[in-house]
C-alpha atoms as a PDB file:
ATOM      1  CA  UNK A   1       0.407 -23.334  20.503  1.00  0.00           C
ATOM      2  CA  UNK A   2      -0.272 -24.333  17.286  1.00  0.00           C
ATOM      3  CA  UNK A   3       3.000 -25.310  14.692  1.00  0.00           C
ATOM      4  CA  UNK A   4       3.502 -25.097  11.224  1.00  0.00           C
ATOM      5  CA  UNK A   5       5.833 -26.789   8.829  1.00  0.00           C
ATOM      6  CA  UNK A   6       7.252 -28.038  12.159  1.00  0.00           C
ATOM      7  CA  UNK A   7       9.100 -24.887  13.200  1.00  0.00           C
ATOM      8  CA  UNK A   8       7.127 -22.026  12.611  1.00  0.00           C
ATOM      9  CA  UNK A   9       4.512 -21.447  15.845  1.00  0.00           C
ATOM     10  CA  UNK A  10       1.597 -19.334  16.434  1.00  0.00           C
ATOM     11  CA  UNK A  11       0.705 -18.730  20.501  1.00  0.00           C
ATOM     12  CA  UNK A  12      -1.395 -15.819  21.466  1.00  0.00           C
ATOM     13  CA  UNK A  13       0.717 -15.396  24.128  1.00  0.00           C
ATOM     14  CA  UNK A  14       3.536 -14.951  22.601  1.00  0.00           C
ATOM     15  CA  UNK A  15       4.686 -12.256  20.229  1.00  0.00           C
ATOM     16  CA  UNK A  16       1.181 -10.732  20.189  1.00  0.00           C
ATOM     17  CA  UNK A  17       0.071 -14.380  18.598  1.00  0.00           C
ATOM     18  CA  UNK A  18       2.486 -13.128  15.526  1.00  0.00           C
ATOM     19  CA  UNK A  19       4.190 -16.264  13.670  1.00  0.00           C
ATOM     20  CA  UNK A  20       7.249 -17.578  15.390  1.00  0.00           C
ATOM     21  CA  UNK A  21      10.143 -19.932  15.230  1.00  0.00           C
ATOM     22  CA  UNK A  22       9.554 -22.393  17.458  1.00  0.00           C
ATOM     23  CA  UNK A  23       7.741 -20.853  19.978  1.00  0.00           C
ATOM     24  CA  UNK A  24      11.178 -18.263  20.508  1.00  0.00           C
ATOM     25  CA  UNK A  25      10.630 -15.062  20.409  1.00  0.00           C
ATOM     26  CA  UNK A  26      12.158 -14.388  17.247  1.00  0.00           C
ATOM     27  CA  UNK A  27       9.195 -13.959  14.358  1.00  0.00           C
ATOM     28  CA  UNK A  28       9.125 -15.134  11.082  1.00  0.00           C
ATOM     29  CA  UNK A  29       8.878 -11.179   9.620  1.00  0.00           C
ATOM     30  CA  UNK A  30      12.078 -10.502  11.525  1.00  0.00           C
ATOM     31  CA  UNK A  31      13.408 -13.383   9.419  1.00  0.00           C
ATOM     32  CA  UNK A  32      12.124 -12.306   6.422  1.00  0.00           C
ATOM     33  CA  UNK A  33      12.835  -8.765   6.541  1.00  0.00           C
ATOM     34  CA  UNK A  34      16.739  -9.168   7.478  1.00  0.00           C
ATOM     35  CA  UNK A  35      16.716 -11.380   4.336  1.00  0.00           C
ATOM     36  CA  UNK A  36      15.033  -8.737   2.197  1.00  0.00           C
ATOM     37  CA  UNK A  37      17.378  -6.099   3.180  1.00  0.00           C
ATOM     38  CA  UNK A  38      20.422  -8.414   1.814  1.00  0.00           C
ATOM     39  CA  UNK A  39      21.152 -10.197   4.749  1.00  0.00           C
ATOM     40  CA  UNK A  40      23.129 -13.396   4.421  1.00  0.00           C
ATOM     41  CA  UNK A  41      21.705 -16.709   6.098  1.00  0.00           C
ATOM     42  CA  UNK A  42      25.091 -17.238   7.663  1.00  0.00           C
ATOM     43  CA  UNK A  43      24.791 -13.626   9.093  1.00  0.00           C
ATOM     44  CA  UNK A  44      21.854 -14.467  10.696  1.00  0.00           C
ATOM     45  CA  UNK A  45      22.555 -17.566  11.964  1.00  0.00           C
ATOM     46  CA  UNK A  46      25.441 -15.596  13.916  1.00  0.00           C
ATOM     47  CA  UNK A  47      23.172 -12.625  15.144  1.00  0.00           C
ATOM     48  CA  UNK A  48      20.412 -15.796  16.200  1.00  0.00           C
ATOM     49  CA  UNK A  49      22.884 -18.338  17.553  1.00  0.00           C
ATOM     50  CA  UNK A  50      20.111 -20.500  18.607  1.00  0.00           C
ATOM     51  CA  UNK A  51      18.476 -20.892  15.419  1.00  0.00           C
ATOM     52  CA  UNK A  52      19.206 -23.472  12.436  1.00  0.00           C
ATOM     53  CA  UNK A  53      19.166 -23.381   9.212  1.00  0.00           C
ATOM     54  CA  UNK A  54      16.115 -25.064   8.436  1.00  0.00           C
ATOM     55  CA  UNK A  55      14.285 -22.505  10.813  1.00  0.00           C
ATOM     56  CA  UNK A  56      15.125 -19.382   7.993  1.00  0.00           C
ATOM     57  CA  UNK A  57      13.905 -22.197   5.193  1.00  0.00           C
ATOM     58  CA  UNK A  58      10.498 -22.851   6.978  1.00  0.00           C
ATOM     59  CA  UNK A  59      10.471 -18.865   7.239  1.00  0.00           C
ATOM     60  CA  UNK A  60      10.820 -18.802   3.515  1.00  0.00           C
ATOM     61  CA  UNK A  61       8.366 -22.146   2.920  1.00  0.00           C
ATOM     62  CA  UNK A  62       5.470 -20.229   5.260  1.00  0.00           C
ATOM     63  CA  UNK A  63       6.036 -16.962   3.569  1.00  0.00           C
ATOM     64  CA  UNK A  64       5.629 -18.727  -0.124  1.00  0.00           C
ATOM     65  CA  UNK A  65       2.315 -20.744   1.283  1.00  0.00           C
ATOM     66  CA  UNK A  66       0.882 -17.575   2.376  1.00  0.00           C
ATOM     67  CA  UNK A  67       1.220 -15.871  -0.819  1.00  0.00           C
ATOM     68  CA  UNK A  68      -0.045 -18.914  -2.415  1.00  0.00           C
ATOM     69  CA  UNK A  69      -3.581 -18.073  -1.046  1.00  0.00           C
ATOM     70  CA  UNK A  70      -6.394 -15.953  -3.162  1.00  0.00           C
ATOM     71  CA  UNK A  71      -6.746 -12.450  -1.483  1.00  0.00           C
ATOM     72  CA  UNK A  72      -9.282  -9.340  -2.605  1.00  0.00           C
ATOM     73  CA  UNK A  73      -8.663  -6.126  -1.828  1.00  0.00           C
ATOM     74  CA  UNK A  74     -11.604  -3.649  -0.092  1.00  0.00           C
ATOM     75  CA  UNK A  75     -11.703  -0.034  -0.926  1.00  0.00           C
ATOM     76  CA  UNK A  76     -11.229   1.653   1.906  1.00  0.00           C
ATOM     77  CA  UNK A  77     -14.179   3.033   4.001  1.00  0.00           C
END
């Protein structure tokens, strides 16, 4: 299992090897999505009773260091 920013985890054995908070099965797009759709921190916190608050930041902190990488888009075949 390797670990990211300390919370977020990556197993192939878990969550189809997707990125994870700390090796739960609760991924970091789950995260992020409930937050794009509106949903408060506090909100989630309740739904996810065993996460922190500093879990949803390191979602936030892996999603911005993603995007911070060069990509190039192939036409399709």
């Amino acid at each position: 299992m390797g670990y990211i920013f300390d919370r977020i985890t990556v197993d192939s054995d878990i969550c189809n090897g997707k990125p994870t908070i700390r090796g739960k099965r609760i991924t970091v797009q789950t995260i992020l999505e409930f937050l794009s759709a509106g949903e408060d921190i506090n909100e989630i916190l309740k739904q996810y009773p065993s996460l922190e608050y500093d879990d949803i930041m390191a979602c936030l902190k892996f999603a911005a260091e993603f995007l911070d990488r060069k990509f190039s888009l192939m036409p399709a075949s």
